[in-house]
C-alpha atoms as a PDB file:
ATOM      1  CA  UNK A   1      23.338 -67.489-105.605  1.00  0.00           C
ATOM      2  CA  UNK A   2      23.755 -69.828-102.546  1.00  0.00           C
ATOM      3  CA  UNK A   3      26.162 -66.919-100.658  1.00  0.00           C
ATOM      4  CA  UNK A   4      23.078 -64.918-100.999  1.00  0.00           C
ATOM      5  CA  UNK A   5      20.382 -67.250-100.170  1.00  0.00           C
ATOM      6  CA  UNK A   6      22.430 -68.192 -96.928  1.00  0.00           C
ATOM      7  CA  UNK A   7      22.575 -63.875 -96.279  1.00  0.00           C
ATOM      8  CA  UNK A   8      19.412 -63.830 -96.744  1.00  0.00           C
ATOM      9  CA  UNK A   9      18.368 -66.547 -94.264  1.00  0.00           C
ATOM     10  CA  UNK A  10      20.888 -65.166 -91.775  1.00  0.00           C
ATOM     11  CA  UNK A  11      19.349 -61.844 -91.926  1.00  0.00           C
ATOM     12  CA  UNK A  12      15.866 -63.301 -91.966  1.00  0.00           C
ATOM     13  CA  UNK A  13      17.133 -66.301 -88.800  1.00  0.00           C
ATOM     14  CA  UNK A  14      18.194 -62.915 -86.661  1.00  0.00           C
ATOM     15  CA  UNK A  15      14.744 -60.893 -87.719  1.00  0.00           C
ATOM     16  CA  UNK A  16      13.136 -63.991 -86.126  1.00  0.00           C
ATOM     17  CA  UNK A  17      15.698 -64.465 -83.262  1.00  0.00           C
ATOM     18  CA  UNK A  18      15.180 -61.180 -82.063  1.00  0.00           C
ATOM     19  CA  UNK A  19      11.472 -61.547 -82.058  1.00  0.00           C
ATOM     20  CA  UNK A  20      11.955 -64.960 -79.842  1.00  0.00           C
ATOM     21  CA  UNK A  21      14.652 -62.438 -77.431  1.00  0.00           C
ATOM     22  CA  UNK A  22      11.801 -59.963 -76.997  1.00  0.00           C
ATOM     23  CA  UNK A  23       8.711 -62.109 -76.458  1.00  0.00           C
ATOM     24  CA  UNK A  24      11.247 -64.393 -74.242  1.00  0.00           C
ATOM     25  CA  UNK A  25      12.365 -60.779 -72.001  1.00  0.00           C
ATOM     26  CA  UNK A  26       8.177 -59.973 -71.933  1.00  0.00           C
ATOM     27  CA  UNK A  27       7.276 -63.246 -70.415  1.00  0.00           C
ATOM     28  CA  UNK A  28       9.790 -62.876 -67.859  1.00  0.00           C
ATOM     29  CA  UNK A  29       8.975 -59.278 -67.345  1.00  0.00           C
ATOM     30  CA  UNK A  30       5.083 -60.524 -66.853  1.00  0.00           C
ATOM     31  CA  UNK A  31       5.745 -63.825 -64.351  1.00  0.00           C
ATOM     32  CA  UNK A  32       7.493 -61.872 -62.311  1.00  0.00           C
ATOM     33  CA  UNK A  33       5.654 -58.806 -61.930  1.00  0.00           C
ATOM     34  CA  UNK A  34       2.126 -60.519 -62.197  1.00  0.00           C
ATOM     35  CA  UNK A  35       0.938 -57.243 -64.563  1.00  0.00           C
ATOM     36  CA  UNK A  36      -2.113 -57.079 -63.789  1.00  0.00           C
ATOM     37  CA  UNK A  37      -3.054 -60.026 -62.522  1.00  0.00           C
ATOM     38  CA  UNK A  38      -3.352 -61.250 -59.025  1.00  0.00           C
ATOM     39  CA  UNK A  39      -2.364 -65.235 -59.635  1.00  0.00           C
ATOM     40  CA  UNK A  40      -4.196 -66.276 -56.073  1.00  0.00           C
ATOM     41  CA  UNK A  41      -7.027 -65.045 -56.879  1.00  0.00           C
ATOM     42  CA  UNK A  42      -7.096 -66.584 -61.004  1.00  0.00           C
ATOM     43  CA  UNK A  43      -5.980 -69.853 -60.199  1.00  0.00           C
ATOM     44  CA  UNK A  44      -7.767 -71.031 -57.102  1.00  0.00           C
ATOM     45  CA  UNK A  45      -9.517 -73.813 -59.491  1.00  0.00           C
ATOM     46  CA  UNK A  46      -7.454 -73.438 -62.562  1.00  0.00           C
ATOM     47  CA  UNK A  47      -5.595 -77.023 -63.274  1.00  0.00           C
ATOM     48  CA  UNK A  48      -1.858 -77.117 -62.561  1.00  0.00           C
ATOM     49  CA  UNK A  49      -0.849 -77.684 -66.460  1.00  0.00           C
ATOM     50  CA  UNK A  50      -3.462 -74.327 -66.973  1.00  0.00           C
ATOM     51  CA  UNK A  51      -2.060 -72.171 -64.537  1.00  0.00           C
ATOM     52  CA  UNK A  52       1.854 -73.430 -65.932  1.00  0.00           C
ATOM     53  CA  UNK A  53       0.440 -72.493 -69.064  1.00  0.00           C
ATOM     54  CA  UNK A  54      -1.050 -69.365 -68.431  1.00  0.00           C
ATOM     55  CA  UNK A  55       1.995 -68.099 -65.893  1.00  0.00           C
ATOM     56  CA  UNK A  56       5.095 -69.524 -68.771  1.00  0.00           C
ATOM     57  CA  UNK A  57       3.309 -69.070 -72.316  1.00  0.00           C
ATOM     58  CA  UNK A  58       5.609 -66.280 -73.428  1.00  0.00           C
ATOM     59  CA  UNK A  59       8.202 -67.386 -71.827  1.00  0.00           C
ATOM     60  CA  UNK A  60       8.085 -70.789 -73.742  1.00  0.00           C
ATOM     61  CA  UNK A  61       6.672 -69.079 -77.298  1.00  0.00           C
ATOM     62  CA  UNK A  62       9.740 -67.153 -76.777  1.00  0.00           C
ATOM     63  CA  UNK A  63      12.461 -69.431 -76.189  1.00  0.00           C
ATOM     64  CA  UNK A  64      10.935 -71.544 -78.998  1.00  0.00           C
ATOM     65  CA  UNK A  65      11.318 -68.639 -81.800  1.00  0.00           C
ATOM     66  CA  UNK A  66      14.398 -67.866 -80.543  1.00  0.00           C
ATOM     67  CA  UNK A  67      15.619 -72.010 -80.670  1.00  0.00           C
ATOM     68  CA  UNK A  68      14.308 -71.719 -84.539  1.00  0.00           C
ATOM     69  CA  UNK A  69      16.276 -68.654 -85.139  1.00  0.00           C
ATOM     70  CA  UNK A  70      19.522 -69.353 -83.869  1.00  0.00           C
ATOM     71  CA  UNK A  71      19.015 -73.050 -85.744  1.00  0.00           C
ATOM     72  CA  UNK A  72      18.559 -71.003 -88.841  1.00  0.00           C
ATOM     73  CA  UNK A  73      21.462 -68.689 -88.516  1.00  0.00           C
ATOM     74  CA  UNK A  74      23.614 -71.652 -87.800  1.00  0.00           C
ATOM     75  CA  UNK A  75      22.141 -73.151 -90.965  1.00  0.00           C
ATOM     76  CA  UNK A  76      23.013 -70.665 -93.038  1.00  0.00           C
ATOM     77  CA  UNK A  77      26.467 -70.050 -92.263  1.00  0.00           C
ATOM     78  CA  UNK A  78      28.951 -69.298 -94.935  1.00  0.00           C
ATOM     79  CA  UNK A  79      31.396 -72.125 -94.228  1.00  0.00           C
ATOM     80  CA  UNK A  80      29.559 -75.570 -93.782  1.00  0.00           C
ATOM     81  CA  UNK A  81      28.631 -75.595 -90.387  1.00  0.00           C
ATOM     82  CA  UNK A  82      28.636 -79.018 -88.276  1.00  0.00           C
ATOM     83  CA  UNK A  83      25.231 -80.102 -88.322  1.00  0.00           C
ATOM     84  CA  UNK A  84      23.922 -77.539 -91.411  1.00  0.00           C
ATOM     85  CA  UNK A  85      21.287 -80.314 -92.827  1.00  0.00           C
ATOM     86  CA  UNK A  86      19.770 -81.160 -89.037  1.00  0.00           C
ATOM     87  CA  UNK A  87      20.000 -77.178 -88.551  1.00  0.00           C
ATOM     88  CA  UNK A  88      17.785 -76.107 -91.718  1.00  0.00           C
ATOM     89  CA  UNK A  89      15.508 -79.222 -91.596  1.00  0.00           C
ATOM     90  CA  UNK A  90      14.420 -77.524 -88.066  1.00  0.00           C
ATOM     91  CA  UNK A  91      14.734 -74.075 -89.175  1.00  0.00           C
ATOM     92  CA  UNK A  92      12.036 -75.057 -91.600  1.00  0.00           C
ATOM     93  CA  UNK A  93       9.470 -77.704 -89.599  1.00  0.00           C
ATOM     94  CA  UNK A  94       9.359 -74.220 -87.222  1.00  0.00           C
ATOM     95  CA  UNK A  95       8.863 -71.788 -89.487  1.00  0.00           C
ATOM     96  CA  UNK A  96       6.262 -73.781 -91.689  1.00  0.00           C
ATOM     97  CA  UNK A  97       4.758 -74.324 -88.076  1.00  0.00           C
ATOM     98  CA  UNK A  98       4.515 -70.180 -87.389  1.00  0.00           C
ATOM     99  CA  UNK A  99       3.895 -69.435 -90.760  1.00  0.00           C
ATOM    100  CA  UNK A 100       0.381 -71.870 -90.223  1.00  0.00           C
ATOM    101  CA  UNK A 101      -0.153 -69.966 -87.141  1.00  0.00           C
ATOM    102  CA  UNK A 102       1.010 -66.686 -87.880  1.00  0.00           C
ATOM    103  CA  UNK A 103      -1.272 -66.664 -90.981  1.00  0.00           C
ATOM    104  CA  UNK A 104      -4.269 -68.092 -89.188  1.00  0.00           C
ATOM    105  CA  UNK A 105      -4.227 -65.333 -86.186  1.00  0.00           C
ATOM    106  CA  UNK A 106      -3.761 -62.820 -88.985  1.00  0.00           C
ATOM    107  CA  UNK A 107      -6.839 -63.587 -91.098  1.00  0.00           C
ATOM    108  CA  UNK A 108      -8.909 -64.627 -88.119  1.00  0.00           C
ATOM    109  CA  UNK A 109      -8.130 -61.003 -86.360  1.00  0.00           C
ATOM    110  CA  UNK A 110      -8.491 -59.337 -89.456  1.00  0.00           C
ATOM    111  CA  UNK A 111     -11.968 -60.551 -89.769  1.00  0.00           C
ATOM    112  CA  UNK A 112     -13.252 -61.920 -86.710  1.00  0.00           C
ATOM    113  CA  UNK A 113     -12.147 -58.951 -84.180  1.00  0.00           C
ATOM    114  CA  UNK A 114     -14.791 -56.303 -84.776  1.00  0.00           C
ATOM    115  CA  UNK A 115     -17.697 -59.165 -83.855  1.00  0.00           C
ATOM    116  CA  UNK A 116     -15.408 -60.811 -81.582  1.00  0.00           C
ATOM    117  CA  UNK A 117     -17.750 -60.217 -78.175  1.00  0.00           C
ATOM    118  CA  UNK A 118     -21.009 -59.626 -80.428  1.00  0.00           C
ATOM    119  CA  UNK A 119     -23.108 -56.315 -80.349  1.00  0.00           C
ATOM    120  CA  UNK A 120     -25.290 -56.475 -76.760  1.00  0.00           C
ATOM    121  CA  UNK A 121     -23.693 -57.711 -73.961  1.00  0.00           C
ATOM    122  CA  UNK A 122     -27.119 -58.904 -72.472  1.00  0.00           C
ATOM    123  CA  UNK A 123     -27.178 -61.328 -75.072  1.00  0.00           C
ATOM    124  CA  UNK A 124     -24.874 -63.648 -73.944  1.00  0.00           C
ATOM    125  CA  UNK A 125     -25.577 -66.083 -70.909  1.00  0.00           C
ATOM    126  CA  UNK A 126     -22.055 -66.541 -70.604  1.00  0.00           C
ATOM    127  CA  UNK A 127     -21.832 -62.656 -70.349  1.00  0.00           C
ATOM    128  CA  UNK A 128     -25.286 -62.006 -67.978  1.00  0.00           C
ATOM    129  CA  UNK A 129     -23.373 -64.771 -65.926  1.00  0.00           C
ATOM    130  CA  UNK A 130     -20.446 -62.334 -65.226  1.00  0.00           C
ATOM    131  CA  UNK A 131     -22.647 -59.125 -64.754  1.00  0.00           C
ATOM    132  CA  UNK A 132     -25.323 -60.958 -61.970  1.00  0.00           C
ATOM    133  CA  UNK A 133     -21.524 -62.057 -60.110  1.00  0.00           C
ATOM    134  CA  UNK A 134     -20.278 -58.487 -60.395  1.00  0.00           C
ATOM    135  CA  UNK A 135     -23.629 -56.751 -59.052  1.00  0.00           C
ATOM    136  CA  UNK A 136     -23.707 -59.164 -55.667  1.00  0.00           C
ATOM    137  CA  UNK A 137     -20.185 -58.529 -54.958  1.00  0.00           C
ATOM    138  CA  UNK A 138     -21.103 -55.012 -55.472  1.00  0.00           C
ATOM    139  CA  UNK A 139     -23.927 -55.374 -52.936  1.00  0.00           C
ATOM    140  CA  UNK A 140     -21.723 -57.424 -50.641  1.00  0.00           C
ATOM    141  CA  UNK A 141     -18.502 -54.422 -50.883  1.00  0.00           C
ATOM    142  CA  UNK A 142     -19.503 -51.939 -48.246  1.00  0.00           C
ATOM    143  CA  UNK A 143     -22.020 -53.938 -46.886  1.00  0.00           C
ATOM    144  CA  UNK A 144     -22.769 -55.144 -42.986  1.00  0.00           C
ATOM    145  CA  UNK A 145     -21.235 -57.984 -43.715  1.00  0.00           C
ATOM    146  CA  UNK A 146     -18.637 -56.206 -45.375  1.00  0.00           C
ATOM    147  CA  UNK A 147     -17.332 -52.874 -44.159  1.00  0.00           C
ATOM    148  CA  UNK A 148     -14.648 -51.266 -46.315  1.00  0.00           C
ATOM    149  CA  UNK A 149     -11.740 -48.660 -45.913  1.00  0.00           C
ATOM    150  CA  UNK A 150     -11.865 -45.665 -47.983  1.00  0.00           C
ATOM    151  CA  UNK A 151      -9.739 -42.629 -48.104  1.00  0.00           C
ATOM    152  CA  UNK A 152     -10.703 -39.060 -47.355  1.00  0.00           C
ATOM    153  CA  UNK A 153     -10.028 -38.184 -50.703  1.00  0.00           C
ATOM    154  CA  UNK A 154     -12.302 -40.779 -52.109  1.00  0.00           C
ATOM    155  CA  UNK A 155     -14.802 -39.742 -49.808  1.00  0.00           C
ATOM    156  CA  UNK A 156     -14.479 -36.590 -50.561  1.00  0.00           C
ATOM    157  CA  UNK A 157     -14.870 -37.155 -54.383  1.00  0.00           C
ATOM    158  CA  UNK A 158     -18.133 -39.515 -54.008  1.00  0.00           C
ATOM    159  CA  UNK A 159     -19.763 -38.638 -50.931  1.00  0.00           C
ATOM    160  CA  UNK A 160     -23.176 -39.478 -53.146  1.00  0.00           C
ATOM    161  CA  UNK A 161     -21.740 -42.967 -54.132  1.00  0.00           C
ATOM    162  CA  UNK A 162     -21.279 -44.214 -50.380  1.00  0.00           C
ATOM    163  CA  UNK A 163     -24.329 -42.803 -49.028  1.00  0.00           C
ATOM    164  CA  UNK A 164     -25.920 -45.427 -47.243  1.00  0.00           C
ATOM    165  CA  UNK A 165     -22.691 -47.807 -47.480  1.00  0.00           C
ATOM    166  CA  UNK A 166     -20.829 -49.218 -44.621  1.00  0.00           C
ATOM    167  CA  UNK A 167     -17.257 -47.987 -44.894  1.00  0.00           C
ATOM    168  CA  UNK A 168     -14.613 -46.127 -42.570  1.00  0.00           C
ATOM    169  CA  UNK A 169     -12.471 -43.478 -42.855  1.00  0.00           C
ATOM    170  CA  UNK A 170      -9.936 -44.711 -39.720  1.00  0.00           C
ATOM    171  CA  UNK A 171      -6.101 -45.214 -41.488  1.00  0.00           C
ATOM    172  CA  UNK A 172      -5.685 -47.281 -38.359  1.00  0.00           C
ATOM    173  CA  UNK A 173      -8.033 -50.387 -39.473  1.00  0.00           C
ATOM    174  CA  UNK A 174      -6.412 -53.034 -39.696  1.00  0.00           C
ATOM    175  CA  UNK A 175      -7.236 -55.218 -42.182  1.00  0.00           C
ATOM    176  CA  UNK A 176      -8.348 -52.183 -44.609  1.00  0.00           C
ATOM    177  CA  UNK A 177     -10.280 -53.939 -46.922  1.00  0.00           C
ATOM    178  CA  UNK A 178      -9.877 -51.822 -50.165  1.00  0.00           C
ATOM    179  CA  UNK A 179     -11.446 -54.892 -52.779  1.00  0.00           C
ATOM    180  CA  UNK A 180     -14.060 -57.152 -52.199  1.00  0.00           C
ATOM    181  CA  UNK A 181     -12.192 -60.260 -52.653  1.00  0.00           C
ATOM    182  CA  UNK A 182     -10.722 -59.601 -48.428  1.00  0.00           C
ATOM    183  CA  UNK A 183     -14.386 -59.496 -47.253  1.00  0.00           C
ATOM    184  CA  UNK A 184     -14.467 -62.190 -44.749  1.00  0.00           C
ATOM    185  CA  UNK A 185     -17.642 -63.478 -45.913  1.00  0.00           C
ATOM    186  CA  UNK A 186     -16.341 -63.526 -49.757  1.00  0.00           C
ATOM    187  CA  UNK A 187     -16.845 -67.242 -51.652  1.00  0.00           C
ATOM    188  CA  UNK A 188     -14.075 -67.345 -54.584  1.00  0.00           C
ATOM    189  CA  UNK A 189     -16.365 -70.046 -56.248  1.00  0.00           C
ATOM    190  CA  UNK A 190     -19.553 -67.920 -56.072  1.00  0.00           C
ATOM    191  CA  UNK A 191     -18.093 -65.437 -58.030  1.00  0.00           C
ATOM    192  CA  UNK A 192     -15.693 -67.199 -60.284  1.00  0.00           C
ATOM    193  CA  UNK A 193     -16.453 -66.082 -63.667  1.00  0.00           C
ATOM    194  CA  UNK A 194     -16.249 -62.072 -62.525  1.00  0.00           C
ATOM    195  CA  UNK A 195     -13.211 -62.262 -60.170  1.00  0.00           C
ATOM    196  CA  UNK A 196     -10.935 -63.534 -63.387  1.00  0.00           C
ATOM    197  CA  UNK A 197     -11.660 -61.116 -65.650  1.00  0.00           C
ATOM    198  CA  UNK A 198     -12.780 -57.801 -63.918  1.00  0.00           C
ATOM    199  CA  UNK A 199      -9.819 -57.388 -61.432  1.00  0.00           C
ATOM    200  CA  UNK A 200      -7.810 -57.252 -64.609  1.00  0.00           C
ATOM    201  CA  UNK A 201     -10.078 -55.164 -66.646  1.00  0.00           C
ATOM    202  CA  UNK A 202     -10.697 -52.242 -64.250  1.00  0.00           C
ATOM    203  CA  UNK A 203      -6.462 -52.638 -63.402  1.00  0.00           C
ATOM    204  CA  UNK A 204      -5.950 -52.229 -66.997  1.00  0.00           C
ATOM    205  CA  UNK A 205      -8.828 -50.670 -68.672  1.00  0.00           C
ATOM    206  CA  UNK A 206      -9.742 -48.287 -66.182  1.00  0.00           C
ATOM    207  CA  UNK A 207     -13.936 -49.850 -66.457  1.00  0.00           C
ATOM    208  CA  UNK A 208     -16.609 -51.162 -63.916  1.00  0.00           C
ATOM    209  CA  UNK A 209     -18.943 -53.570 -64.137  1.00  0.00           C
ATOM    210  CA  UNK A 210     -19.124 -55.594 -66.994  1.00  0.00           C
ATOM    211  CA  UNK A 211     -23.000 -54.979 -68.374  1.00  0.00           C
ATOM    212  CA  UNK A 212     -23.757 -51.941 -66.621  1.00  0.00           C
ATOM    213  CA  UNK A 213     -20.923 -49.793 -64.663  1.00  0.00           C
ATOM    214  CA  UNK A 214     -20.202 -49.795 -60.946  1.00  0.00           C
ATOM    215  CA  UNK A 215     -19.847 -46.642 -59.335  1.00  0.00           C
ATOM    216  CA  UNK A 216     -16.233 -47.283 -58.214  1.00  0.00           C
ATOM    217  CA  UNK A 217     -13.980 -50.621 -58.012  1.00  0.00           C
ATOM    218  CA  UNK A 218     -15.095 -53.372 -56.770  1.00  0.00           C
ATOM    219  CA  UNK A 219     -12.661 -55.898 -57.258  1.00  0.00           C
ATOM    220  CA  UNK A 220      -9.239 -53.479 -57.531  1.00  0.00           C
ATOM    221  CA  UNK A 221      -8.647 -50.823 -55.226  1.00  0.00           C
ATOM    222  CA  UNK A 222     -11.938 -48.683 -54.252  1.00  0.00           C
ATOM    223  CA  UNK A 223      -9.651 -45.689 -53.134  1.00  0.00           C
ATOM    224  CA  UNK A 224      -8.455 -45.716 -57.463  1.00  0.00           C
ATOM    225  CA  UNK A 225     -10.061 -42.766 -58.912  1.00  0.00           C
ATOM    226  CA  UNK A 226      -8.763 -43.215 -62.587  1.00  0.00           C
ATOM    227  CA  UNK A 227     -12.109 -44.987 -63.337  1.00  0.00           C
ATOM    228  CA  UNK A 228     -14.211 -43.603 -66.475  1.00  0.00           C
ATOM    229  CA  UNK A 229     -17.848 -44.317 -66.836  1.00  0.00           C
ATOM    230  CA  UNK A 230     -17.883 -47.077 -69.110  1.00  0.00           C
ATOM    231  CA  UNK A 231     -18.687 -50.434 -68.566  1.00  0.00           C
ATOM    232  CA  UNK A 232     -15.959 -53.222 -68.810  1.00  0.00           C
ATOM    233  CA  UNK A 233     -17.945 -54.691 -71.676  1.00  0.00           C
ATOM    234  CA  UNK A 234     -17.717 -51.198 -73.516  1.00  0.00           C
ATOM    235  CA  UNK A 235     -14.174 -50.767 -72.752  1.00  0.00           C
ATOM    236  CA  UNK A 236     -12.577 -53.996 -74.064  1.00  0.00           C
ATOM    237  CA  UNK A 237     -14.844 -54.282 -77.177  1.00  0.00           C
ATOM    238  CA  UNK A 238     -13.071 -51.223 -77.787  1.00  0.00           C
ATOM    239  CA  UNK A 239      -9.971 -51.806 -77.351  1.00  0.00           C
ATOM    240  CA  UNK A 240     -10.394 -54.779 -79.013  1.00  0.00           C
ATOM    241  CA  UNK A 241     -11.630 -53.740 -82.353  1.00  0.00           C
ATOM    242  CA  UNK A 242      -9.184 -50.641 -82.205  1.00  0.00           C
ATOM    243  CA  UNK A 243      -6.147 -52.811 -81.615  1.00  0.00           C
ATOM    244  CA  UNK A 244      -7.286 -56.050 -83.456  1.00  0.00           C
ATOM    245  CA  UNK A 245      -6.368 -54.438 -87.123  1.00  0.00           C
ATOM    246  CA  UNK A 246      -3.324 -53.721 -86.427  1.00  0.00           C
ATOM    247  CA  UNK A 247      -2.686 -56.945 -84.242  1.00  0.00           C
ATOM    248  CA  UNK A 248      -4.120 -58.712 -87.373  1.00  0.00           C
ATOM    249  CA  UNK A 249      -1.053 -56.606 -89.347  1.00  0.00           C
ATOM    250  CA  UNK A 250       1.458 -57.784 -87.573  1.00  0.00           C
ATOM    251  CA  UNK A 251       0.377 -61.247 -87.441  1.00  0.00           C
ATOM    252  CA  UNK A 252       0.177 -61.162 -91.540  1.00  0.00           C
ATOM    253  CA  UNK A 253       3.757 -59.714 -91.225  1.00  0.00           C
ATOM    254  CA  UNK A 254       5.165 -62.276 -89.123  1.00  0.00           C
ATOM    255  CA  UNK A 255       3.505 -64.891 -91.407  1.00  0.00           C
ATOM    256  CA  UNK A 256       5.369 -63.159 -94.513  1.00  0.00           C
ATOM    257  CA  UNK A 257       8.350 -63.256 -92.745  1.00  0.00           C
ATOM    258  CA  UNK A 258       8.017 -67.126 -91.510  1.00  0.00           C
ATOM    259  CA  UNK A 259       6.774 -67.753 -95.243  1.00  0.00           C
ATOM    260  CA  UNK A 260       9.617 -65.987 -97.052  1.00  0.00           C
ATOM    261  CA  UNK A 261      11.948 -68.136 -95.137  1.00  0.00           C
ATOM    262  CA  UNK A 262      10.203 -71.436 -96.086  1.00  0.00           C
ATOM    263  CA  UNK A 263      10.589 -70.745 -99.363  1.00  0.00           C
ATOM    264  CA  UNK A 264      13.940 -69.862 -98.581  1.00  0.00           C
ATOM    265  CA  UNK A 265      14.854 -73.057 -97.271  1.00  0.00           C
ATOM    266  CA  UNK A 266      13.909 -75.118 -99.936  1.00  0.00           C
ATOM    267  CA  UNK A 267      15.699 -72.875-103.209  1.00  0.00           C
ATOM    268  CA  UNK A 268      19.159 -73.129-101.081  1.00  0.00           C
ATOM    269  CA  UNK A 269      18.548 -77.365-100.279  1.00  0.00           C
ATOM    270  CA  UNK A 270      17.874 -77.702-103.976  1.00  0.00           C
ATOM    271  CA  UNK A 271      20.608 -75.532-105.146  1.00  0.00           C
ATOM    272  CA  UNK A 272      22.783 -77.358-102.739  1.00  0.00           C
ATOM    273  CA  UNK A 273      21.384 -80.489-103.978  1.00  0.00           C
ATOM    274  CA  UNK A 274      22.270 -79.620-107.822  1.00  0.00           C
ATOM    275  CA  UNK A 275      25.791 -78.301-106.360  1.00  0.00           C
ATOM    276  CA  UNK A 276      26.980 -81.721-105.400  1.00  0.00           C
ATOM    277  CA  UNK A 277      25.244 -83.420-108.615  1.00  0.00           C
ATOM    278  CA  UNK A 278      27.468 -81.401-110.983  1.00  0.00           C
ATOM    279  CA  UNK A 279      29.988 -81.907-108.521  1.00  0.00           C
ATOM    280  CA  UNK A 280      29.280 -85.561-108.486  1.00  0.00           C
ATOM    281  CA  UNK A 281      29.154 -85.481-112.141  1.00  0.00           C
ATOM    282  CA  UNK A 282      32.317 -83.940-113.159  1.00  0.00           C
ATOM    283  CA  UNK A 283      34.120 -86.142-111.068  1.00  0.00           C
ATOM    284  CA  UNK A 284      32.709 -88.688-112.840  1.00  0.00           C
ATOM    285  CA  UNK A 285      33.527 -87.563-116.358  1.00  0.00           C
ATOM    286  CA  UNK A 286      37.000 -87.368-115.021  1.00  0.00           C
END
């Protein structure tokens, strides 16, 4: 029974090894290609420990799961391994520890993500907030204080969207100001709330705007004509609910996993434990 527990474990320490690898491989893959996020522009009043945080979070998540993994397969080796006892003991502290989490994310996405950013955007200040930021940078892109470089091609497609703007067509400019973050007369802190979130949103999710849609990007690359004509708010509520079931899934899974292995843990210490009484025993009787 104990050769199979400690299979079982191994099998179960790798499962969750491998998951640490991967999530480790994605938060190097994201710090160094900045997917879509442009870190000057995030962090200008983000506190050093938030923007460590923010930049490293996979990174450390990862090597964490994969420190609790490889303690487990150690653990569980078939010939007592140096160390087995100190091994388990933090084989299980971290997988009681993901097994709170794990099972916490799972029934709070499960639940929680269809109402997650509420029905109307307009009714949240926090929200109205974003959307007044996002319609004066809109009025400041293409502006006279503000004049913008757009293609031919994007002229071409929304001649009735500039009308009235002040952009140019000349591939010489120099600086061609393609987002409204390089207008010269652009405040970070007037528009903090908007610039974090909507650079990434119309990178990722393809939107505008955040209440109501913009007529092209404001805070991207205005010459980017995979926009559709949904509002930011629209878009991620979407993608939110549509993804948060099955984020919610594998959350629950993970927790199985992490909770399989508790239990685990403790059957192969207490067969152990009765192991070396009988042991213990029968040397005594002799």
């Amino acid at each position: 029974m104990i050769k199979c527990l400690k299979s079982i474990i191994k099998f179960s320490a790798s499962i969750i090894g491998g998951i640490g690898l991967v999530i480790l491989c994605f938060g190097l893959y994201v710090l160094y290609n900045q997917v879509g996020l442009d870190y000057q522009d995030l962090y200008y009043n983000s506190a050093d420990w938030l923007k460590t945080l923010q930049e490293y979070g996979f990174i450390i998540l990862g090597v964490l799961i994969l420190l609790i993994g490889s303690a487990g397969i150690h653990g569980a080796k078939k010939q007592k391994p140096t160390c087995q006892k100190t091994c388990l003991a933090i084989y299980e502290i971290g997988a009681i520890t993901f097994f709170l989490l794990c099972s916490s994310l799972a029934v709070f996405t499960l639940i929680y993500s269809d109402d997650i950013l509420g029905q109307e955007c307009t009714g949240n200040d926090y929200f109205k907030e974003i959307d007044i930021q996002i319609q004066l940078a809109d009025q400041l892109f293409c502006s006279d204080l503000c004049q913008c470089y757009i293609t031919n091609e994007t002229f071409q497609d929304k001649q009735k969207q500039f009308e009235g703007k002040n952009f140019t067509t000349d591939e010489n400019i120099t600086p061609k100001i393609v987002q409204v973050q390089k207008c010269p007369s652009f405040e970070v802190n007037e528009y903090a709330a908007a610039a974090k979130m909507i650079q990434a949103a119309e990178t990722l999710l393809h939107c505008t705007g955040w209440c109501k849609s913009t007529s092209y990007y404001v805070f991207s690359n205005v010459n980017d004509n995979s926009q559709n004509e949904n509002s930011c708010f629209k878009e991620t509520k979407d993608f939110i609910e549509s993804t948060g079931k099955i984020t919610g899934y594998v959350f629950l899974g993970l927790g199985l996993l992490f909770g399989f292995n508790v239990v685990f843990v403790i059957i192969l210490c207490c067969s152990n434990q009765k192991k070396k009484n009988r042991n213990d025993y029968l040397l005594y009787e002799t």
